[in-house]
PDB file of N, CA and C in Angstrom:
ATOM      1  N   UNK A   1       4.879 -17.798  28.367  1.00  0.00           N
ATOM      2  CA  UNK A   1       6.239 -18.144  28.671  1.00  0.00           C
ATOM      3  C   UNK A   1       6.251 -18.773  30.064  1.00  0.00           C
ATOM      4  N   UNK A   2       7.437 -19.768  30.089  1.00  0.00           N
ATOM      5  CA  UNK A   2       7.033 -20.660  31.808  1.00  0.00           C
ATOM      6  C   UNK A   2       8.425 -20.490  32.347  1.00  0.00           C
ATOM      7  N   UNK A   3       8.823 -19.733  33.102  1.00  0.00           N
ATOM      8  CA  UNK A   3      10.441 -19.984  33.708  1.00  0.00           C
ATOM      9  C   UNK A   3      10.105 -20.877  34.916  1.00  0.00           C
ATOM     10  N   UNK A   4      11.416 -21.314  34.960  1.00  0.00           N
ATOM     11  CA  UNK A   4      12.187 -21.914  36.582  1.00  0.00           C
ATOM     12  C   UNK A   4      12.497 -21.359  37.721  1.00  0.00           C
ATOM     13  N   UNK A   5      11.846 -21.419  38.839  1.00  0.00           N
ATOM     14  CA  UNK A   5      12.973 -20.680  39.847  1.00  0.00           C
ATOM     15  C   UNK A   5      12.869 -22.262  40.574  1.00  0.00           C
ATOM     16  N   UNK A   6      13.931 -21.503  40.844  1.00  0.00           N
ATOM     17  CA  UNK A   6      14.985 -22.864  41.739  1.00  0.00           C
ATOM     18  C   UNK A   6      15.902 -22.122  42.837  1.00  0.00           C
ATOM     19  N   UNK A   7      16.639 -22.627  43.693  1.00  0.00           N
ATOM     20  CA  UNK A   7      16.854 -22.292  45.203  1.00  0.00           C
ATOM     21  C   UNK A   7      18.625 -23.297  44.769  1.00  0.00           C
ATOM     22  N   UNK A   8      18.599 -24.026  43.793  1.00  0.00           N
ATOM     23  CA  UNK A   8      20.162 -24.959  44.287  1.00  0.00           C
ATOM     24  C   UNK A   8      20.320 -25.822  45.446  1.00  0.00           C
ATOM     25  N   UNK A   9      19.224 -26.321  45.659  1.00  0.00           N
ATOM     26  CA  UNK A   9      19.522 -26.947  46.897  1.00  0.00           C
ATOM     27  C   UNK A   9      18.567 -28.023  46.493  1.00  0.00           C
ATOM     28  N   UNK A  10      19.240 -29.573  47.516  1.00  0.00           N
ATOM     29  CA  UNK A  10      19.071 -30.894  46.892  1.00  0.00           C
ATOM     30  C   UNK A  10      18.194 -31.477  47.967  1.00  0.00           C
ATOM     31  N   UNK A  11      17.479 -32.429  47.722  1.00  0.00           N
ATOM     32  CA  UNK A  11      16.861 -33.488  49.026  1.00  0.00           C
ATOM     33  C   UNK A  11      16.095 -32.781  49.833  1.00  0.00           C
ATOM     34  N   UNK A  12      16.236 -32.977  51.311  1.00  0.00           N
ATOM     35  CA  UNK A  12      16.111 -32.108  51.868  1.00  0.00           C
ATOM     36  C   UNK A  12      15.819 -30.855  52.261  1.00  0.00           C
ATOM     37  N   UNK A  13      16.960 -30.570  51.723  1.00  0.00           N
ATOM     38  CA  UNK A  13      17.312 -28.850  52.020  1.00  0.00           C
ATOM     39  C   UNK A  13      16.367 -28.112  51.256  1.00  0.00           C
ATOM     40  N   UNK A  14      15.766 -28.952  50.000  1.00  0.00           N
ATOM     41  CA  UNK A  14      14.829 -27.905  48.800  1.00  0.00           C
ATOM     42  C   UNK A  14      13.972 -27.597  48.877  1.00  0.00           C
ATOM     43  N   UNK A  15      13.656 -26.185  48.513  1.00  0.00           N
ATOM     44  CA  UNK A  15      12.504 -25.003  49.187  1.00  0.00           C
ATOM     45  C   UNK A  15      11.810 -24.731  48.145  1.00  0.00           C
ATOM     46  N   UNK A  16      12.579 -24.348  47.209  1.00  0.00           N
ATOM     47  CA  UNK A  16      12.190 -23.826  45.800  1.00  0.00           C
ATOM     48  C   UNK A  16      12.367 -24.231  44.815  1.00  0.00           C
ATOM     49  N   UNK A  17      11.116 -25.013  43.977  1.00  0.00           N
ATOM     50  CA  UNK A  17      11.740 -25.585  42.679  1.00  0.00           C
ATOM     51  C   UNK A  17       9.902 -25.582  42.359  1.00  0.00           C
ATOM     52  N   UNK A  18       9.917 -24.392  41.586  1.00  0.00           N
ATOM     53  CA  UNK A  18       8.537 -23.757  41.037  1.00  0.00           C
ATOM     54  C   UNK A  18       8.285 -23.268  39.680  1.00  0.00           C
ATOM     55  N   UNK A  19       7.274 -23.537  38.813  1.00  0.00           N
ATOM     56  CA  UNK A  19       7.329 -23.150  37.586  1.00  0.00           C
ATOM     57  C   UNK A  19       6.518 -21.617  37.536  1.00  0.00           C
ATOM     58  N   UNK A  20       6.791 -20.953  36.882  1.00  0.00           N
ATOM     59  CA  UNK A  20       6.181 -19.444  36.699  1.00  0.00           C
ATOM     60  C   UNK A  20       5.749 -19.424  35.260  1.00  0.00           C
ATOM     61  N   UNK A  21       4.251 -18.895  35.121  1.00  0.00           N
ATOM     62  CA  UNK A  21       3.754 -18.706  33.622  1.00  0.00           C
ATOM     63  C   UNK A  21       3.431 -17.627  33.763  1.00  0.00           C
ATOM     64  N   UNK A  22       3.842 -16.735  32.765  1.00  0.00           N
ATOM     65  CA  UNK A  22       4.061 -15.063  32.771  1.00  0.00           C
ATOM     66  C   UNK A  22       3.475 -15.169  31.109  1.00  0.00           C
ATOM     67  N   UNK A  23       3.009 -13.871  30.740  1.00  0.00           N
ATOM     68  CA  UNK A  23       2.773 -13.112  29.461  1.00  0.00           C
ATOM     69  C   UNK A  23       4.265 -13.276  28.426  1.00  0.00           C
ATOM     70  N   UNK A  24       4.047 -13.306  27.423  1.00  0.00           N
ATOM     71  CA  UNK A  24       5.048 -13.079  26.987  1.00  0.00           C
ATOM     72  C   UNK A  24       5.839 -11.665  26.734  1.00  0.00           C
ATOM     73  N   UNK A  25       4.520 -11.065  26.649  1.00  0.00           N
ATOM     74  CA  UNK A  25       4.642  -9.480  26.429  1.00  0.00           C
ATOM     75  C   UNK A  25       4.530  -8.661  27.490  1.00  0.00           C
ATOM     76  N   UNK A  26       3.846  -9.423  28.555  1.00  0.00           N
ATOM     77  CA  UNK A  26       4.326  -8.330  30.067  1.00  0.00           C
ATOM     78  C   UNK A  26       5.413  -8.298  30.450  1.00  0.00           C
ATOM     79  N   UNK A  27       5.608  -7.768  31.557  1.00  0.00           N
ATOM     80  CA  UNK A  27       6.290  -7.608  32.150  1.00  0.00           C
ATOM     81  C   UNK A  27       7.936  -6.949  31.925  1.00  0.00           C
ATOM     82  N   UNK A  28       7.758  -5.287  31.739  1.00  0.00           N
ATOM     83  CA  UNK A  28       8.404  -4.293  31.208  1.00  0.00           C
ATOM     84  C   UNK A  28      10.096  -3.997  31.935  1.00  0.00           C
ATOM     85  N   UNK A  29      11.277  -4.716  31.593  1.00  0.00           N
ATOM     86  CA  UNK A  29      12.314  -4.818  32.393  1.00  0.00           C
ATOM     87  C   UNK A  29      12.156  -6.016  33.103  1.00  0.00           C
ATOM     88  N   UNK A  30      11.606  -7.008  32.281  1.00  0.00           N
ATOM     89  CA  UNK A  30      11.726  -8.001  33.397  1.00  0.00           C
ATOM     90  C   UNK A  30      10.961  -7.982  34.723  1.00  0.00           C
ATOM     91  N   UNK A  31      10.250  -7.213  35.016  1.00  0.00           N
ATOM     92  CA  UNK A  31       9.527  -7.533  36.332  1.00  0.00           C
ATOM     93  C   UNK A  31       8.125  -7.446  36.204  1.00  0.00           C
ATOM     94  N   UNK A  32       7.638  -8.725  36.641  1.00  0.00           N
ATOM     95  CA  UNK A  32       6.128  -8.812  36.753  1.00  0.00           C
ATOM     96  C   UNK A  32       5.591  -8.740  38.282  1.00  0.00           C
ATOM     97  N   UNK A  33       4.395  -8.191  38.023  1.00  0.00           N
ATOM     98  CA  UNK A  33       3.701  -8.118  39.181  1.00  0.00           C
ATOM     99  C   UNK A  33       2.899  -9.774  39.742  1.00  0.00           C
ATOM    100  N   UNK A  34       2.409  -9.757  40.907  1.00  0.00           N
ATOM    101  CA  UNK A  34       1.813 -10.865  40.860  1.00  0.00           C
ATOM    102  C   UNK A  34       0.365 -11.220  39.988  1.00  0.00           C
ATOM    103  N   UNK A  35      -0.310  -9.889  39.752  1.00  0.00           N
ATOM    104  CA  UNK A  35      -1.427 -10.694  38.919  1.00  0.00           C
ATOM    105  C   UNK A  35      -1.142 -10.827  37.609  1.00  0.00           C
ATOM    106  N   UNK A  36       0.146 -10.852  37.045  1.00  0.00           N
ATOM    107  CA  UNK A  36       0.477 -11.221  35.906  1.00  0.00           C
ATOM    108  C   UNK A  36       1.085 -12.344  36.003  1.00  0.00           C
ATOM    109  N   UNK A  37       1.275 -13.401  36.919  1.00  0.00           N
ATOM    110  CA  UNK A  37       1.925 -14.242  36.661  1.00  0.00           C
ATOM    111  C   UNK A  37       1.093 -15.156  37.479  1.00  0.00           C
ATOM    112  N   UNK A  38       1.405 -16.937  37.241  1.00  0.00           N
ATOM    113  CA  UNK A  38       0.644 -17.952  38.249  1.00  0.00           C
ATOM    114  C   UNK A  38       2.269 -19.074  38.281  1.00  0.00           C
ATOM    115  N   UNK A  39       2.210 -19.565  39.515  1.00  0.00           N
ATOM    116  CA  UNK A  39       3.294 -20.280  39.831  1.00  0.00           C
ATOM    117  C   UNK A  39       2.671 -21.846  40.498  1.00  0.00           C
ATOM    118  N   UNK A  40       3.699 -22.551  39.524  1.00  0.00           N
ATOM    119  CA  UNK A  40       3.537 -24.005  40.093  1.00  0.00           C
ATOM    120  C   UNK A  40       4.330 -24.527  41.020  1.00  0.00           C
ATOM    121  N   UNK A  41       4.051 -25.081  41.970  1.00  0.00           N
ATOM    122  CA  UNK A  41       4.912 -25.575  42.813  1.00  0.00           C
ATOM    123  C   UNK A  41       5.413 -27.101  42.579  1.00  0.00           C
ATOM    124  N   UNK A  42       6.533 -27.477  42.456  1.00  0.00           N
ATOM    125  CA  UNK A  42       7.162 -28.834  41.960  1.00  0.00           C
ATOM    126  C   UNK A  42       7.244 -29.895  43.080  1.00  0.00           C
ATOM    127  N   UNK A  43       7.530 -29.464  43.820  1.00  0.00           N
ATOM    128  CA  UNK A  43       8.030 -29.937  45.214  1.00  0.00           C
ATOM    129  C   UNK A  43       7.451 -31.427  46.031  1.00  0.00           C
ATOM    130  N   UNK A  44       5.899 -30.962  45.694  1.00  0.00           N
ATOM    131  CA  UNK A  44       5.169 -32.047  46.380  1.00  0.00           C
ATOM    132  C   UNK A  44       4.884 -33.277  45.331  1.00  0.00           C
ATOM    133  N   UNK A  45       5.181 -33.031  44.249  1.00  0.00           N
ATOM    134  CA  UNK A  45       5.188 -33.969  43.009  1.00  0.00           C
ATOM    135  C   UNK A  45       6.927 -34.656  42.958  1.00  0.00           C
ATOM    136  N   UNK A  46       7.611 -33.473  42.784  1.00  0.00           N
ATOM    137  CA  UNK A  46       9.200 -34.380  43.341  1.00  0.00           C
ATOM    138  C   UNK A  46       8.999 -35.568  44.188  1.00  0.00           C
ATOM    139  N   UNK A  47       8.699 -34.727  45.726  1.00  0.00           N
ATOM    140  CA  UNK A  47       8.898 -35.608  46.869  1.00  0.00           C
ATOM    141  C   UNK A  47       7.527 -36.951  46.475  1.00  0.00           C
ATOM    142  N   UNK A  48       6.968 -37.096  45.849  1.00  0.00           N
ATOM    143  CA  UNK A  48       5.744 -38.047  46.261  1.00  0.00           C
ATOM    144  C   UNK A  48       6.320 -39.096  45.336  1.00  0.00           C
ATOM    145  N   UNK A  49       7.297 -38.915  44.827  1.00  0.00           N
ATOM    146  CA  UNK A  49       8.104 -40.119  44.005  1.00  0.00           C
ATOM    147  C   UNK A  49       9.138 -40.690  44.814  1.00  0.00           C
ATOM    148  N   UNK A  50       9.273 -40.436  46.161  1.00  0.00           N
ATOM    149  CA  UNK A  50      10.147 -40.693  47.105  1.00  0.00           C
ATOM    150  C   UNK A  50      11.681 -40.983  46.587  1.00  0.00           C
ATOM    151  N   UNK A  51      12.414 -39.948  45.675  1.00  0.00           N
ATOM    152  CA  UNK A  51      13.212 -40.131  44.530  1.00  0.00           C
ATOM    153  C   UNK A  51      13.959 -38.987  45.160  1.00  0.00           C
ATOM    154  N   UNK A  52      15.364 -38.764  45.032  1.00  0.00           N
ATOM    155  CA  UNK A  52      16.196 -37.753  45.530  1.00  0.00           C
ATOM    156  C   UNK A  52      15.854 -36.504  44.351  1.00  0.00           C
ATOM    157  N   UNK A  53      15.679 -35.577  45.311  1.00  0.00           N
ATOM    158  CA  UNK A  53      15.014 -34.384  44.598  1.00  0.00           C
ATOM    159  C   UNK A  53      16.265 -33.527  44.165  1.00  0.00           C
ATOM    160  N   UNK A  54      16.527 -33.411  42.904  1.00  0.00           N
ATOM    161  CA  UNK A  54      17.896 -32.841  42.411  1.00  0.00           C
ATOM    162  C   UNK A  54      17.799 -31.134  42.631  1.00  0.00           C
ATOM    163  N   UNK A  55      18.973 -31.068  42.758  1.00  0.00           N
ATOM    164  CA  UNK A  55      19.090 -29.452  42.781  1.00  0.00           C
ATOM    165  C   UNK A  55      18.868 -28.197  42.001  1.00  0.00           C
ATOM    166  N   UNK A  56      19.142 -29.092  40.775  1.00  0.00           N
ATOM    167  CA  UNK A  56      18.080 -28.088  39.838  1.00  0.00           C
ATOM    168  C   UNK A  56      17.157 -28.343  38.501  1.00  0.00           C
ATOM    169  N   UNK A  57      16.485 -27.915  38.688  1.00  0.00           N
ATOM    170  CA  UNK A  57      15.732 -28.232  37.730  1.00  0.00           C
ATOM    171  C   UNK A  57      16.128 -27.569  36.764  1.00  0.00           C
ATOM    172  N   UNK A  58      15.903 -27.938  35.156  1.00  0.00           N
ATOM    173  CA  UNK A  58      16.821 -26.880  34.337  1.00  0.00           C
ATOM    174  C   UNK A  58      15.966 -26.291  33.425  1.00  0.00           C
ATOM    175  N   UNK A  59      15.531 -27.070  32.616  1.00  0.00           N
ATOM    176  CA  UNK A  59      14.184 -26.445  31.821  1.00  0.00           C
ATOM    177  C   UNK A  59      12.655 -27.599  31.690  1.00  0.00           C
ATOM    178  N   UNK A  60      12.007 -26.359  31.047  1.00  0.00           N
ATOM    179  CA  UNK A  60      10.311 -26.820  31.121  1.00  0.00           C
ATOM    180  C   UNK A  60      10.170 -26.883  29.192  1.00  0.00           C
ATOM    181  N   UNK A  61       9.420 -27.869  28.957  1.00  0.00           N
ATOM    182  CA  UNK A  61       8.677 -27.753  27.593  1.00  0.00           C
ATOM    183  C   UNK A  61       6.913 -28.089  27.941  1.00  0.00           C
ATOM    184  N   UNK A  62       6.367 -27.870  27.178  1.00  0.00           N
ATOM    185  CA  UNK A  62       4.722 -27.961  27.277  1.00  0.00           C
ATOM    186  C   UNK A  62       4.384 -28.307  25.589  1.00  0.00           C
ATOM    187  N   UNK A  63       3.854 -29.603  25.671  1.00  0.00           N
ATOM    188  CA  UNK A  63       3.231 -30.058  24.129  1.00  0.00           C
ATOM    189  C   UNK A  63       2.009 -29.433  23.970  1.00  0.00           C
ATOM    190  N   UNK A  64       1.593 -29.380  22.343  1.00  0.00           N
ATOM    191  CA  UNK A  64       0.666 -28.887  22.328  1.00  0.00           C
ATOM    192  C   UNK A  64      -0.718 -29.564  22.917  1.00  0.00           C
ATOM    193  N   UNK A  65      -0.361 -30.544  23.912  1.00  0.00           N
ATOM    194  CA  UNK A  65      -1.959 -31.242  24.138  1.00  0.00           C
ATOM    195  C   UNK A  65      -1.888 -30.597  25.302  1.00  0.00           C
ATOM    196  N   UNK A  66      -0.526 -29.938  26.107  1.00  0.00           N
ATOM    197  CA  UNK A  66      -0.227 -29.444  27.192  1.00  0.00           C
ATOM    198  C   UNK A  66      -0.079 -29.910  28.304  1.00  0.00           C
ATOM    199  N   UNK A  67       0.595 -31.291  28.048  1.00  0.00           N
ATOM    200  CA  UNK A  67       1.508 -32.391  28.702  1.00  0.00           C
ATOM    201  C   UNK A  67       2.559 -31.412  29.208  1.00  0.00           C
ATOM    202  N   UNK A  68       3.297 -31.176  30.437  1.00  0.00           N
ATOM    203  CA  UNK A  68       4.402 -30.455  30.454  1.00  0.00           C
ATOM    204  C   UNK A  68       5.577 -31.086  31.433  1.00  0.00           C
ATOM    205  N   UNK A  69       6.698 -31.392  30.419  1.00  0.00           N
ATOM    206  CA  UNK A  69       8.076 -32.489  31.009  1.00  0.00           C
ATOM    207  C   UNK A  69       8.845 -31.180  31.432  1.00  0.00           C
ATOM    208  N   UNK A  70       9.564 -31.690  32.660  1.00  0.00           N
ATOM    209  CA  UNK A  70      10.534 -30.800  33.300  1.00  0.00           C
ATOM    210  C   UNK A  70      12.156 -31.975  33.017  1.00  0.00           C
ATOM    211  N   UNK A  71      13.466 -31.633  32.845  1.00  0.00           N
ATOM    212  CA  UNK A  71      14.358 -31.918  32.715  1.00  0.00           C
ATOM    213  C   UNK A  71      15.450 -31.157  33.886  1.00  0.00           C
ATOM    214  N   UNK A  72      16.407 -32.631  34.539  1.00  0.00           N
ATOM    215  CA  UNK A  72      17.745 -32.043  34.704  1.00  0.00           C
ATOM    216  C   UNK A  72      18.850 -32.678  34.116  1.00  0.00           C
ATOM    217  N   UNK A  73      20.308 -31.976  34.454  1.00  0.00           N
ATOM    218  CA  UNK A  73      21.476 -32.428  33.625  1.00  0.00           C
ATOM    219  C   UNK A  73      21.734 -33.066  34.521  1.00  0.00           C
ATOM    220  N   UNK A  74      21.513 -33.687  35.670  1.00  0.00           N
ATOM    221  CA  UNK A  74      21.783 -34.653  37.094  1.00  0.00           C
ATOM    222  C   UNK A  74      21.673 -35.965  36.372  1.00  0.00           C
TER     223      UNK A  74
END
């Protein structure tokens, strides 16, 4: 499973806009530890398109060749 964290914040201001790949089956109440999970950072791939970095990112898909497109509603 791959969630989003995101921070809401645009251009500039954006700190956090990271993908998380977790177990599907860990993490009991929702909380994983860190060696259950690995996190991508978006940020330096945003900015290297010198493209206004939107505020949120909304969701992730991954093909099966494991190409993986990120989408916003911006």
């Amino acid at each position: 499973m791959i969630l989003v964290e995101r921070d809401n914040l645009t251009g500039d201001f954006a700190r956090l806009k990271t993908l998380v790949k977790v177990a599907a089956a860990g993490g009991g109440e929702g909380v994983f530890r860190g060696s259950e999970k690995s996190t991508y950072d978006l940020l330096p791939h945003l900015r290297a398109s010198h493209g206004w970095i939107t505020d949120k990112v909304e969701g992730v898909a991954v093909t099966p060749s494991g190409r993986v497109y990120v989408s916003t509603d911006n």
